[in-house]
PDB file of N, CA and C in Angstrom:
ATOM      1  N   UNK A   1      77.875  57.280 -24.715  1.00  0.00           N
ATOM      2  CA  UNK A   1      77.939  58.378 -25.654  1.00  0.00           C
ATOM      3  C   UNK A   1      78.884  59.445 -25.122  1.00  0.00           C
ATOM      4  N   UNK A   2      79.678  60.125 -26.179  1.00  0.00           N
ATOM      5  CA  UNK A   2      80.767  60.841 -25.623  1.00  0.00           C
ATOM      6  C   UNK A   2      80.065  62.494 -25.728  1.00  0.00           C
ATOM      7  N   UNK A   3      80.210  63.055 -24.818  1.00  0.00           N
ATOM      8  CA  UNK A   3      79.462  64.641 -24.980  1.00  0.00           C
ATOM      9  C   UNK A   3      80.281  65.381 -25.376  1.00  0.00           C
ATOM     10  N   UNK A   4      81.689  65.369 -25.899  1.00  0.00           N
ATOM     11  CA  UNK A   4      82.700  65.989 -26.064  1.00  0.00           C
ATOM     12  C   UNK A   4      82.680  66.029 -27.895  1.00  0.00           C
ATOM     13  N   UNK A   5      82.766  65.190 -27.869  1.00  0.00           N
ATOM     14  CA  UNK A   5      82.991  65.164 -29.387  1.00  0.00           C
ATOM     15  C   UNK A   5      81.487  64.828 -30.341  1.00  0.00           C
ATOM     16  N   UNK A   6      80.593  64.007 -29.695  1.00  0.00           N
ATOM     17  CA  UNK A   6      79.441  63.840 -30.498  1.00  0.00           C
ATOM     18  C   UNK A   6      79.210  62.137 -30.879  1.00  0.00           C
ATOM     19  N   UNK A   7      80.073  61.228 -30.582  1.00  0.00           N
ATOM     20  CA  UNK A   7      80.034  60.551 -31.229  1.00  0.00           C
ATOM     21  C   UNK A   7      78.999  59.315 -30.547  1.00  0.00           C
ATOM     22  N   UNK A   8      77.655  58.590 -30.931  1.00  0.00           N
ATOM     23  CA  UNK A   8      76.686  58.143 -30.754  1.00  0.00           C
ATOM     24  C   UNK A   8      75.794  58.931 -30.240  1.00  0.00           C
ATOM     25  N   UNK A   9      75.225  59.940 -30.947  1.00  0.00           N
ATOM     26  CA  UNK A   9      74.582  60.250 -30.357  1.00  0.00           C
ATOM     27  C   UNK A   9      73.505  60.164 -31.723  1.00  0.00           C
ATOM     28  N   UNK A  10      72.160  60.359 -31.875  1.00  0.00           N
ATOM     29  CA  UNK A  10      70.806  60.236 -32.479  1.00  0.00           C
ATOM     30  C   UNK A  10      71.237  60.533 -34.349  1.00  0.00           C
ATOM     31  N   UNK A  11      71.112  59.639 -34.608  1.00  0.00           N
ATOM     32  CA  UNK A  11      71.397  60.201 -36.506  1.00  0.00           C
ATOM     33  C   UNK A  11      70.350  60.832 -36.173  1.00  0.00           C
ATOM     34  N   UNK A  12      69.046  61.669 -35.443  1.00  0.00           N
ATOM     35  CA  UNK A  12      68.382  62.408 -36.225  1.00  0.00           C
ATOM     36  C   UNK A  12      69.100  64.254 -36.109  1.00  0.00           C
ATOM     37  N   UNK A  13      70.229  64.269 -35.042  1.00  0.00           N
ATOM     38  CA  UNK A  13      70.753  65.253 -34.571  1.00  0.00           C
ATOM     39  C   UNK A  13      72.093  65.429 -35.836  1.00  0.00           C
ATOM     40  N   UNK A  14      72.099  64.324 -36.845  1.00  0.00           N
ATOM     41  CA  UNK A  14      73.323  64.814 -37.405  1.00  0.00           C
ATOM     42  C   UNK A  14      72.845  65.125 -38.687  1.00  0.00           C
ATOM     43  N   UNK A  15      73.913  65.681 -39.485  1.00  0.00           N
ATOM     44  CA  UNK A  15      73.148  65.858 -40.773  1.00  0.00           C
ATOM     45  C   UNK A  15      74.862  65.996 -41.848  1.00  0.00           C
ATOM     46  N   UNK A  16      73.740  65.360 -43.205  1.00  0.00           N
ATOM     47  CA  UNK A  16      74.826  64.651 -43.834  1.00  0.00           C
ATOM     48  C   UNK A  16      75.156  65.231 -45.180  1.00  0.00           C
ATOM     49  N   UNK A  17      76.146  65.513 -45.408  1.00  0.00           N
ATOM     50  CA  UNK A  17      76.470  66.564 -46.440  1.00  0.00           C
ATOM     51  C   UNK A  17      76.754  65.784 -47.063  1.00  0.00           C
ATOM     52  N   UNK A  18      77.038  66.292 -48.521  1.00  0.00           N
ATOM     53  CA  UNK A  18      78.020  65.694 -49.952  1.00  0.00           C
ATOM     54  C   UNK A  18      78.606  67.194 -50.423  1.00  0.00           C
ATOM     55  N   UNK A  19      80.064  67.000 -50.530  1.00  0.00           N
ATOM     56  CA  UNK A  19      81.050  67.998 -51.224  1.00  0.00           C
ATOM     57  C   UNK A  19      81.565  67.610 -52.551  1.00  0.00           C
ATOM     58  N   UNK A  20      81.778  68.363 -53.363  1.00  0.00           N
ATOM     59  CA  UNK A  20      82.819  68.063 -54.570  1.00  0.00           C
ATOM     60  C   UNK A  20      83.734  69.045 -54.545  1.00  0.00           C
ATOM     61  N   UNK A  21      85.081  68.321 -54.414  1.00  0.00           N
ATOM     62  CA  UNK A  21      86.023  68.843 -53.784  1.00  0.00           C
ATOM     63  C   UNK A  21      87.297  68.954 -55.093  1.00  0.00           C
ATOM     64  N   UNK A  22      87.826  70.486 -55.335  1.00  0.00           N
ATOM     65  CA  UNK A  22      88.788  69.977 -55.754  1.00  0.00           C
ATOM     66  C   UNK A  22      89.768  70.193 -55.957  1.00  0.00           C
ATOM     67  N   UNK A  23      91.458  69.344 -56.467  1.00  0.00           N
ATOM     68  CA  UNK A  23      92.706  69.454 -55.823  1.00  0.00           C
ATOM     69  C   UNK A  23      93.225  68.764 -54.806  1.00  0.00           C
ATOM     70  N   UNK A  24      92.083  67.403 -54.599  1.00  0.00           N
ATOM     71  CA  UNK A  24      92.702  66.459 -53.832  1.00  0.00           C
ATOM     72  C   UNK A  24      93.588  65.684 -54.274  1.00  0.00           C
ATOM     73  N   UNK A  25      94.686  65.309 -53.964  1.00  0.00           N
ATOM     74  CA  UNK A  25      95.776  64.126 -54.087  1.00  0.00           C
ATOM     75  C   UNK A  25      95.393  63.511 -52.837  1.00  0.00           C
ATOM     76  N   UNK A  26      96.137  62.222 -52.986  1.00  0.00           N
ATOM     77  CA  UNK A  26      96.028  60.982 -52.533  1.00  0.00           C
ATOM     78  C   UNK A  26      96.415  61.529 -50.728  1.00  0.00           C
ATOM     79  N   UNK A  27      97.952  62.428 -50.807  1.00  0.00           N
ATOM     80  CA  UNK A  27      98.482  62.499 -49.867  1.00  0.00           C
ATOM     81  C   UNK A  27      97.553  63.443 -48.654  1.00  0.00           C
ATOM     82  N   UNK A  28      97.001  64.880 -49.989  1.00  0.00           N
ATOM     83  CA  UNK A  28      96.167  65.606 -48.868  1.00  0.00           C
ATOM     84  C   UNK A  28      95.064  65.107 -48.501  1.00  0.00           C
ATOM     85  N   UNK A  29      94.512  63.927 -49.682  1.00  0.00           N
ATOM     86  CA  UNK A  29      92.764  63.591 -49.174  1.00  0.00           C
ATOM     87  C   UNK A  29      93.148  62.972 -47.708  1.00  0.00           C
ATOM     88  N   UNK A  30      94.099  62.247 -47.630  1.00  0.00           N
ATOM     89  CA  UNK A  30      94.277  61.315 -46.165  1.00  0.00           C
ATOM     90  C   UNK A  30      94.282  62.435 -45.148  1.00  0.00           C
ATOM     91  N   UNK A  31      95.134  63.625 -45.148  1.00  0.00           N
ATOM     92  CA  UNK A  31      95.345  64.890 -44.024  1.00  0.00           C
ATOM     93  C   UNK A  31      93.839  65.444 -43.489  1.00  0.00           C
ATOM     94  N   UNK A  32      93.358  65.982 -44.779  1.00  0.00           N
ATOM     95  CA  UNK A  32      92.011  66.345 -44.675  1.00  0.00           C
ATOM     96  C   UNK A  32      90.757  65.174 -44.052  1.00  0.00           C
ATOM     97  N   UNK A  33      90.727  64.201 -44.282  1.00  0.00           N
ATOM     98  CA  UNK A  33      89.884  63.672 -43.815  1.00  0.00           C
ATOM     99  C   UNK A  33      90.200  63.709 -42.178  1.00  0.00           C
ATOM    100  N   UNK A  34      91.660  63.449 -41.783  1.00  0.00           N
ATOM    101  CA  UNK A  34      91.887  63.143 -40.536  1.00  0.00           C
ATOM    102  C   UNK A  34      91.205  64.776 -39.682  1.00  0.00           C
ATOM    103  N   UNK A  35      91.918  65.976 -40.656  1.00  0.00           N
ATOM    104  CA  UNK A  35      91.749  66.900 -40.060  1.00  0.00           C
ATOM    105  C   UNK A  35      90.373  67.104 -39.929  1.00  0.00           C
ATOM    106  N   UNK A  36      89.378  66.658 -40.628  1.00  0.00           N
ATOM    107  CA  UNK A  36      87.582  67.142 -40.272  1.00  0.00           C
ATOM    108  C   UNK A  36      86.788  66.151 -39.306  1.00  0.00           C
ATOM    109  N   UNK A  37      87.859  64.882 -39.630  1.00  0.00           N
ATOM    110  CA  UNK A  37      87.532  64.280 -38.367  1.00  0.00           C
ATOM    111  C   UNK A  37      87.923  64.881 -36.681  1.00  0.00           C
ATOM    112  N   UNK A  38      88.444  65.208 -36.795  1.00  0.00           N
ATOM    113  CA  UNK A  38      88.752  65.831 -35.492  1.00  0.00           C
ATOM    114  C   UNK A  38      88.199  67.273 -35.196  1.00  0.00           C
ATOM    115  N   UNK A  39      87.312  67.727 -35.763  1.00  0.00           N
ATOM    116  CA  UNK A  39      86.287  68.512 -35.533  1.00  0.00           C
ATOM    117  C   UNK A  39      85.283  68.124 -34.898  1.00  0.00           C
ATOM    118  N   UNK A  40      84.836  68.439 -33.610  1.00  0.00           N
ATOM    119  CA  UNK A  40      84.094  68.094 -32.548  1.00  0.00           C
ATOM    120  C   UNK A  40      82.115  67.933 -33.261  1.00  0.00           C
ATOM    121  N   UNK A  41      81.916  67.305 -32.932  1.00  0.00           N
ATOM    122  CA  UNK A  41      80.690  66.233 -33.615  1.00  0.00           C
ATOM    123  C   UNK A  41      80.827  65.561 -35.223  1.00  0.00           C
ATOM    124  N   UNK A  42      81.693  65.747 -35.738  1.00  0.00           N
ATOM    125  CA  UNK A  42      82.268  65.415 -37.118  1.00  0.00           C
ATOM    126  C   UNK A  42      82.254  63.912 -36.686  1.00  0.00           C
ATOM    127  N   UNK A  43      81.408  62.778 -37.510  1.00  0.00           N
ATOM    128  CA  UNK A  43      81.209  61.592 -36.990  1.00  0.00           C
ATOM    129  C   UNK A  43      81.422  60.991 -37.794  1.00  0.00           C
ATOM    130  N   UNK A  44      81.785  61.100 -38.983  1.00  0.00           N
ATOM    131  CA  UNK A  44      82.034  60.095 -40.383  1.00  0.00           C
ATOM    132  C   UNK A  44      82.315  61.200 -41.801  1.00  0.00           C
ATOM    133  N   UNK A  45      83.959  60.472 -42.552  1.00  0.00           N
ATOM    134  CA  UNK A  45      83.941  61.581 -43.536  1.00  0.00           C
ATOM    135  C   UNK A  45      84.201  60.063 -44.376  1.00  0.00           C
ATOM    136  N   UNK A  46      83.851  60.878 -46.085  1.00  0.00           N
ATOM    137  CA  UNK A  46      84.566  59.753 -46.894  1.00  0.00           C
ATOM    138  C   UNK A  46      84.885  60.342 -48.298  1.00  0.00           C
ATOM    139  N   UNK A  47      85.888  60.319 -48.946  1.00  0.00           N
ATOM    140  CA  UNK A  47      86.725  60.804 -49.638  1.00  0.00           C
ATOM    141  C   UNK A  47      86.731  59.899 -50.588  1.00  0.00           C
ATOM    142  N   UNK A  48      86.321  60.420 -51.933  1.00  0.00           N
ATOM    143  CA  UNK A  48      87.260  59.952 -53.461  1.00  0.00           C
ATOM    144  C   UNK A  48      87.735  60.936 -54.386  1.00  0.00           C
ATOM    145  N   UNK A  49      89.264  60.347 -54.081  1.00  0.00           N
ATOM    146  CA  UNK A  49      89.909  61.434 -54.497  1.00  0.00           C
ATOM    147  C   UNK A  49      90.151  61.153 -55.879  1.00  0.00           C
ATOM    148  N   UNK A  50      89.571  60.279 -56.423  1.00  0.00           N
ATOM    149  CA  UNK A  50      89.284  60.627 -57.884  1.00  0.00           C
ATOM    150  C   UNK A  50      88.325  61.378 -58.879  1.00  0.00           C
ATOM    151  N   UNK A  51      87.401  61.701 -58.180  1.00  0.00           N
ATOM    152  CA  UNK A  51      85.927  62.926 -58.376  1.00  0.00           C
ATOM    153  C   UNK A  51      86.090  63.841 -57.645  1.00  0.00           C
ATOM    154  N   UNK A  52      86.561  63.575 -56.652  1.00  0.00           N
ATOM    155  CA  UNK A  52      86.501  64.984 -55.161  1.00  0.00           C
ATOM    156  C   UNK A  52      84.916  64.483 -54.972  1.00  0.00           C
ATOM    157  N   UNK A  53      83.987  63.864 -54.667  1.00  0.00           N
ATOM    158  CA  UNK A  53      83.209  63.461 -54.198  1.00  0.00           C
ATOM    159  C   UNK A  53      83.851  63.486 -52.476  1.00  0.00           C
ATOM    160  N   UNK A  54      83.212  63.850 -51.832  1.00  0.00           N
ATOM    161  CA  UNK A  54      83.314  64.236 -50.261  1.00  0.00           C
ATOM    162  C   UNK A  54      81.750  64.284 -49.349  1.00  0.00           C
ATOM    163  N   UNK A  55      81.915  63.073 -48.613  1.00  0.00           N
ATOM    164  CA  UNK A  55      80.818  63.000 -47.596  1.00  0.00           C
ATOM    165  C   UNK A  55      81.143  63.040 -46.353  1.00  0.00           C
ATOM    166  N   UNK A  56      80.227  64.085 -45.212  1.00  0.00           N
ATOM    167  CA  UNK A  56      80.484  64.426 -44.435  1.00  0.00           C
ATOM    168  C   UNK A  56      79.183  64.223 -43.470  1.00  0.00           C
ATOM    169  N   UNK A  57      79.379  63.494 -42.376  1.00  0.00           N
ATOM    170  CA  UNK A  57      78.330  63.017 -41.285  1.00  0.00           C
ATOM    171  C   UNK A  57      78.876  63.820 -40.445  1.00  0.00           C
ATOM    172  N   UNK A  58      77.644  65.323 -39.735  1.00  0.00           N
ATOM    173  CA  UNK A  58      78.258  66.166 -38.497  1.00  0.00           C
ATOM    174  C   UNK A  58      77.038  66.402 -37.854  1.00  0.00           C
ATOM    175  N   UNK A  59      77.140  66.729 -36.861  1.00  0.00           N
ATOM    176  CA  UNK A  59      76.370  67.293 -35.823  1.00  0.00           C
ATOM    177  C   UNK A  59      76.095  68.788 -35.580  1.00  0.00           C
ATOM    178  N   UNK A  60      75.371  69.405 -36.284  1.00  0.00           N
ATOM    179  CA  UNK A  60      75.601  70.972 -36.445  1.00  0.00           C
ATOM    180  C   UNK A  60      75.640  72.082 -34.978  1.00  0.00           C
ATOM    181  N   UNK A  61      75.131  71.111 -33.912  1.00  0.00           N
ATOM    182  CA  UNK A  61      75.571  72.212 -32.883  1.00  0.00           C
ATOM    183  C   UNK A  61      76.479  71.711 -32.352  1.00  0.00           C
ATOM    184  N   UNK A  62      77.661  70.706 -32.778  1.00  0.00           N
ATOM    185  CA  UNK A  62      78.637  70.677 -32.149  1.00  0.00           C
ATOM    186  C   UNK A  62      80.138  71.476 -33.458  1.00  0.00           C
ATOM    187  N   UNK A  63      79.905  71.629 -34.479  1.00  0.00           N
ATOM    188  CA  UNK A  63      80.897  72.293 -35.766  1.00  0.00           C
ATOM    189  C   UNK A  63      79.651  72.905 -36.603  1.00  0.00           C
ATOM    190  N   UNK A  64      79.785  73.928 -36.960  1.00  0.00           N
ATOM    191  CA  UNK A  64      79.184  74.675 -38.151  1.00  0.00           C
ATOM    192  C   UNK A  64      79.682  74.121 -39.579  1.00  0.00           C
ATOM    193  N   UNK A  65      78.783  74.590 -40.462  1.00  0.00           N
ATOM    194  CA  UNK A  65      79.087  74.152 -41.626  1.00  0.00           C
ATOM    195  C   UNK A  65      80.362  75.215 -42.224  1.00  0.00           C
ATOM    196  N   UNK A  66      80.043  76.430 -41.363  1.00  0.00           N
ATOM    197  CA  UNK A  66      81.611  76.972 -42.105  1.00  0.00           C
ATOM    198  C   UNK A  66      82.676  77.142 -41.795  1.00  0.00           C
ATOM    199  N   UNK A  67      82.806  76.227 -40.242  1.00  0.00           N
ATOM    200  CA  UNK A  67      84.263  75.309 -39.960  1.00  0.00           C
ATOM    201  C   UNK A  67      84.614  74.066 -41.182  1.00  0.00           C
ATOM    202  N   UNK A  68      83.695  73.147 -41.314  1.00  0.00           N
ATOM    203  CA  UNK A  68      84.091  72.270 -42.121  1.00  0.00           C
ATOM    204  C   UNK A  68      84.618  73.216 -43.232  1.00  0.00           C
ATOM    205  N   UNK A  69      83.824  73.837 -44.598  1.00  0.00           N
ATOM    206  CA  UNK A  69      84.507  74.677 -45.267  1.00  0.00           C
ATOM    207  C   UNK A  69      85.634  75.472 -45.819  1.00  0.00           C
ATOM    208  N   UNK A  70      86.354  75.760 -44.090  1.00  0.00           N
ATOM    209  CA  UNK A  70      87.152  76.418 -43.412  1.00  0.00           C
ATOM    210  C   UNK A  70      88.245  75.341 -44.033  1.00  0.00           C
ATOM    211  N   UNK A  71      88.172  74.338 -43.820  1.00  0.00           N
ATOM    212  CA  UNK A  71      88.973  73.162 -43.386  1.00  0.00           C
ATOM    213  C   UNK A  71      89.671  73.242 -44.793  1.00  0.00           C
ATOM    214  N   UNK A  72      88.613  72.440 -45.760  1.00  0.00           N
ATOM    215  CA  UNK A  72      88.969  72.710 -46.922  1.00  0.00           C
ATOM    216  C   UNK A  72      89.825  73.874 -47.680  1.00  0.00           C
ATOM    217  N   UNK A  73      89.505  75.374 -47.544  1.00  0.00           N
ATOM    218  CA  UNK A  73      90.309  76.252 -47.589  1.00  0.00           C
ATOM    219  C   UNK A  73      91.733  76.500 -46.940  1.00  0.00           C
ATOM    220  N   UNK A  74      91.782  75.697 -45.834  1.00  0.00           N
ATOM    221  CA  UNK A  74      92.882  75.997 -45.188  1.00  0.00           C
ATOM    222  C   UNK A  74      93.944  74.533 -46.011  1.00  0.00           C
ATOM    223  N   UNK A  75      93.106  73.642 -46.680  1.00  0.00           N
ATOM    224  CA  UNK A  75      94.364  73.006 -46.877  1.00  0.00           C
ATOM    225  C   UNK A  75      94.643  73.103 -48.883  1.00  0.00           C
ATOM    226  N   UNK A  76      94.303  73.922 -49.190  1.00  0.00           N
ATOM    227  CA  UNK A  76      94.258  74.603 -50.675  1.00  0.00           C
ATOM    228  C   UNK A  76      93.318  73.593 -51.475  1.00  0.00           C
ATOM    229  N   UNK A  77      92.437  73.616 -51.357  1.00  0.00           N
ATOM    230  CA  UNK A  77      90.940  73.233 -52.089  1.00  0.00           C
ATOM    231  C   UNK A  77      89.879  73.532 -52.238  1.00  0.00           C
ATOM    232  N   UNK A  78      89.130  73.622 -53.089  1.00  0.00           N
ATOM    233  CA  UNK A  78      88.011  74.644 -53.380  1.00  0.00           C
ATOM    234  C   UNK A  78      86.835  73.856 -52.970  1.00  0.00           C
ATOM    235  N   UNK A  79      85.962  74.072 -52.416  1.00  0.00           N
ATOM    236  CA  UNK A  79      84.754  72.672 -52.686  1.00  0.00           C
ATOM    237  C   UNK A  79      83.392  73.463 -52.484  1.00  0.00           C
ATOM    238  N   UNK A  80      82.656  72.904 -53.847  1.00  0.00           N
ATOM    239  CA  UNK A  80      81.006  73.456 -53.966  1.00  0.00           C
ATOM    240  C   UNK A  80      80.341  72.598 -53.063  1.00  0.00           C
ATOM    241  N   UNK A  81      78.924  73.003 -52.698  1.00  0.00           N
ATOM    242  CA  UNK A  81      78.018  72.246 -51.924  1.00  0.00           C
ATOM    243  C   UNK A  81      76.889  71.797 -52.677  1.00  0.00           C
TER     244      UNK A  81
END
């Protein structure tokens, strides 16, 4: 198990969101996913960028929920919870 990033550590420590996201294209859904993946305990994202349906597997004491958020805003997309 990696202590750095989060990754195997207890599904009961992670917790699993659903976003509807929107203003995804094809090109940014790929950026964005890479970019929330690389948010430290961020362990699984999945994207359809035809609904903006957005699922997000994180570890809340390793990223807050309003880094992920963040993410989204920073790459021009709005997304409800």
């Amino acid at each position: 198990m990696c202590k750095d990033c989060g990754c195997g550590e207890l599904t009961e420590s992670t917790t699993h969101m659903q976003f509807f996201v929107r203003g995804y294209t094809s090109e940014n859904a790929a950026v964005v996913e890479q970019a929330l993946l690389g948010l430290p305990g961020v362990l699984y994202v999945h994207i359809h960028t035809h609904d903006g349906e957005t699922t997000v597997d994180y570890n809340p004491a390793k990223t807050k929920l309003t880094e992920i958020a963040r993410m989204f805003e920073t790459h021009g997309l709005v997304a409800e919870f």
